[in-house]
Protein backbone atom coordinates (compact mmCIF):
# COMPACT_ATOMS: atom_id res chain seq x y z
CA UNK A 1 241.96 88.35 -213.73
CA UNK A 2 240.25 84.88 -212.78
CA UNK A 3 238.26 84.50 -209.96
CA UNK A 4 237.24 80.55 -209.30
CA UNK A 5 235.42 78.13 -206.86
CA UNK A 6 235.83 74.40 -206.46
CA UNK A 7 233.78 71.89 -205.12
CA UNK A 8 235.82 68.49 -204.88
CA UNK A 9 234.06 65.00 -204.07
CA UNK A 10 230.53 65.95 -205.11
CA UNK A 11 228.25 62.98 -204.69
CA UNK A 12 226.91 63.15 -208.44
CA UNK A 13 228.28 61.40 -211.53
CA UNK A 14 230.23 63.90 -213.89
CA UNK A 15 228.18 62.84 -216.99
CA UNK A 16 224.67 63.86 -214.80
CA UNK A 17 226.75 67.06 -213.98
CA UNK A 18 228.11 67.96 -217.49
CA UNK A 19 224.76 68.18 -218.84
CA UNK A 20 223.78 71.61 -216.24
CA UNK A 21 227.11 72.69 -216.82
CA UNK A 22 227.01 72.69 -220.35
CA UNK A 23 224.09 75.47 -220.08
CA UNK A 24 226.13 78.25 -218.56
CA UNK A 25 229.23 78.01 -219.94
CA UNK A 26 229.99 81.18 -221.73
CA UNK A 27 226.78 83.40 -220.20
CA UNK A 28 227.20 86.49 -217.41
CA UNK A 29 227.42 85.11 -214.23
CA UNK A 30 224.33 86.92 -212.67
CA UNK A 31 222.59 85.08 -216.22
CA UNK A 32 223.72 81.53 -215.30
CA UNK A 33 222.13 81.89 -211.40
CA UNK A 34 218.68 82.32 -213.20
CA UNK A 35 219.29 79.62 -215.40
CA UNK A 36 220.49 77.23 -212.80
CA UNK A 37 218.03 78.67 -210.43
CA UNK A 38 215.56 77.31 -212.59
CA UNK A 39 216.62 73.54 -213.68
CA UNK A 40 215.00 70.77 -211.59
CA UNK A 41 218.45 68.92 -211.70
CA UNK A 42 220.31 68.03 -208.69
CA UNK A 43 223.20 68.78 -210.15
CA UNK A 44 221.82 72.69 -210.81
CA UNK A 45 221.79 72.97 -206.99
CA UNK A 46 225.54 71.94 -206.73
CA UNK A 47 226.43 74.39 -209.71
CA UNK A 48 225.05 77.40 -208.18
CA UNK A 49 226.75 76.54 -204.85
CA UNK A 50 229.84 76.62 -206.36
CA UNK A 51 229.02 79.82 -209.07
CA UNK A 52 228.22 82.13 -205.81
CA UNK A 53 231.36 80.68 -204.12
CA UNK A 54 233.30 82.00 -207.07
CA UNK A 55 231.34 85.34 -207.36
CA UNK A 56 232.34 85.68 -203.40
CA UNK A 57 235.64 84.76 -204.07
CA UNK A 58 235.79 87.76 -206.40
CA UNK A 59 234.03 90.17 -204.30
CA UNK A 60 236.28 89.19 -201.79
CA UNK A 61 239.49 89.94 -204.23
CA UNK A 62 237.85 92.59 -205.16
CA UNK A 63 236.87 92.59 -208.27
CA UNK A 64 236.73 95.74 -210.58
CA UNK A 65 232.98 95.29 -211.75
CA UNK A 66 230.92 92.58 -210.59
CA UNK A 67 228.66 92.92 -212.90
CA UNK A 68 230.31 92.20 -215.99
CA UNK A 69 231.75 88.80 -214.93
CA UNK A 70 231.46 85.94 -217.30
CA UNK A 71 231.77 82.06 -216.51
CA UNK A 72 234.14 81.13 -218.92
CA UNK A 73 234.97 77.34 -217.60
CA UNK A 74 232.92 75.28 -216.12
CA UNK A 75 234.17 71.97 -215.72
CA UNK A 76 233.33 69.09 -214.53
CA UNK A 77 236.04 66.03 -213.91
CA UNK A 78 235.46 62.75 -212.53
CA UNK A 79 236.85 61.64 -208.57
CA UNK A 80 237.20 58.67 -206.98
CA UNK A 81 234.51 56.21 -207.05
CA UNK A 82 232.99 54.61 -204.00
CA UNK A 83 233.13 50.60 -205.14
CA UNK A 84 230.09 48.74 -203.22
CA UNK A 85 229.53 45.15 -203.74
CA UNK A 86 225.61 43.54 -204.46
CA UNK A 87 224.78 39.85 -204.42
CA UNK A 88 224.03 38.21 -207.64
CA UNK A 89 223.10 34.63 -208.59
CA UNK A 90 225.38 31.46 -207.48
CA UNK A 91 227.31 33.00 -204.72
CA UNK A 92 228.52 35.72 -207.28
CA UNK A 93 228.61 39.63 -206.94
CA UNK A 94 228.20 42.74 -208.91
CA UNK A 95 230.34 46.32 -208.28
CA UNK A 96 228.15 49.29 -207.93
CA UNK A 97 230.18 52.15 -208.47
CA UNK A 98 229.12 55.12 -206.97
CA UNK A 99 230.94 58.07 -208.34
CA UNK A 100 232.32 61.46 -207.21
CA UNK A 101 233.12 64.56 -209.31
CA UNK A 102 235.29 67.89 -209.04
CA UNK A 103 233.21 70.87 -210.30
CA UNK A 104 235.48 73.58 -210.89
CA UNK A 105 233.70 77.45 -212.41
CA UNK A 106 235.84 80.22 -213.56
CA UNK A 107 234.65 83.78 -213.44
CA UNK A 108 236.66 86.60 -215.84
CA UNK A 109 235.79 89.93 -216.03
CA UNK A 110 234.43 91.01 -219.54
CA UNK A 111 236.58 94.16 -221.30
């Protein structure tokens, strides 16, 4: 059975996410909390948030063995992007695009 946590409209950029998420994919899930507890990425922070929401959210289903869950998707899609304007030479402007992702982890239990 999956157990899995989402966190919609995170204020990072999915390619600045990716990178963090690419490290746990396929470890235990009590493995990938030490690695993210470790990475000095913002993104780590939001990861781990959303790996204990899943491990809860198996707990809470209860789960036959926490212990021998395993993230098996971790992914990371883009959301909307906030569109801000800056001023640029001759009356002109630039878009800043500040963008949003959906970080979704999937927990499975190992046989």
């Amino acid at each position: 059975m999956a157990y899995e946590a989402v966190h919609r409209f995170a204020r990072i950029s999915p390619r600045k996410a990716r990178l963090v998420a690419d490290l746990i994919r396929g470890k235990d899930a009590d493995e990938a909390l030490d690695i993210l507890r470790y990475q000095p990425q913002r993104g780590a922070r939001m990861l781990e948030k959303v790996l204990k929401s899943a491990l809860a959210n198996a707990e809470d289903r209860r789960a036959p063995d926490l212990n021998r869950l395993v993230v098996v998707d971790v992914r990371v899609d883009g959301g909307p992007m906030l569109r801000r304007m800056r001023p640029k030479a001759r009356g002109m402007s630039a878009v800043i695009k500040k963008r949003t992702s959906h970080i979704r982890v999937t927990l499975e239990s190992v046989e």
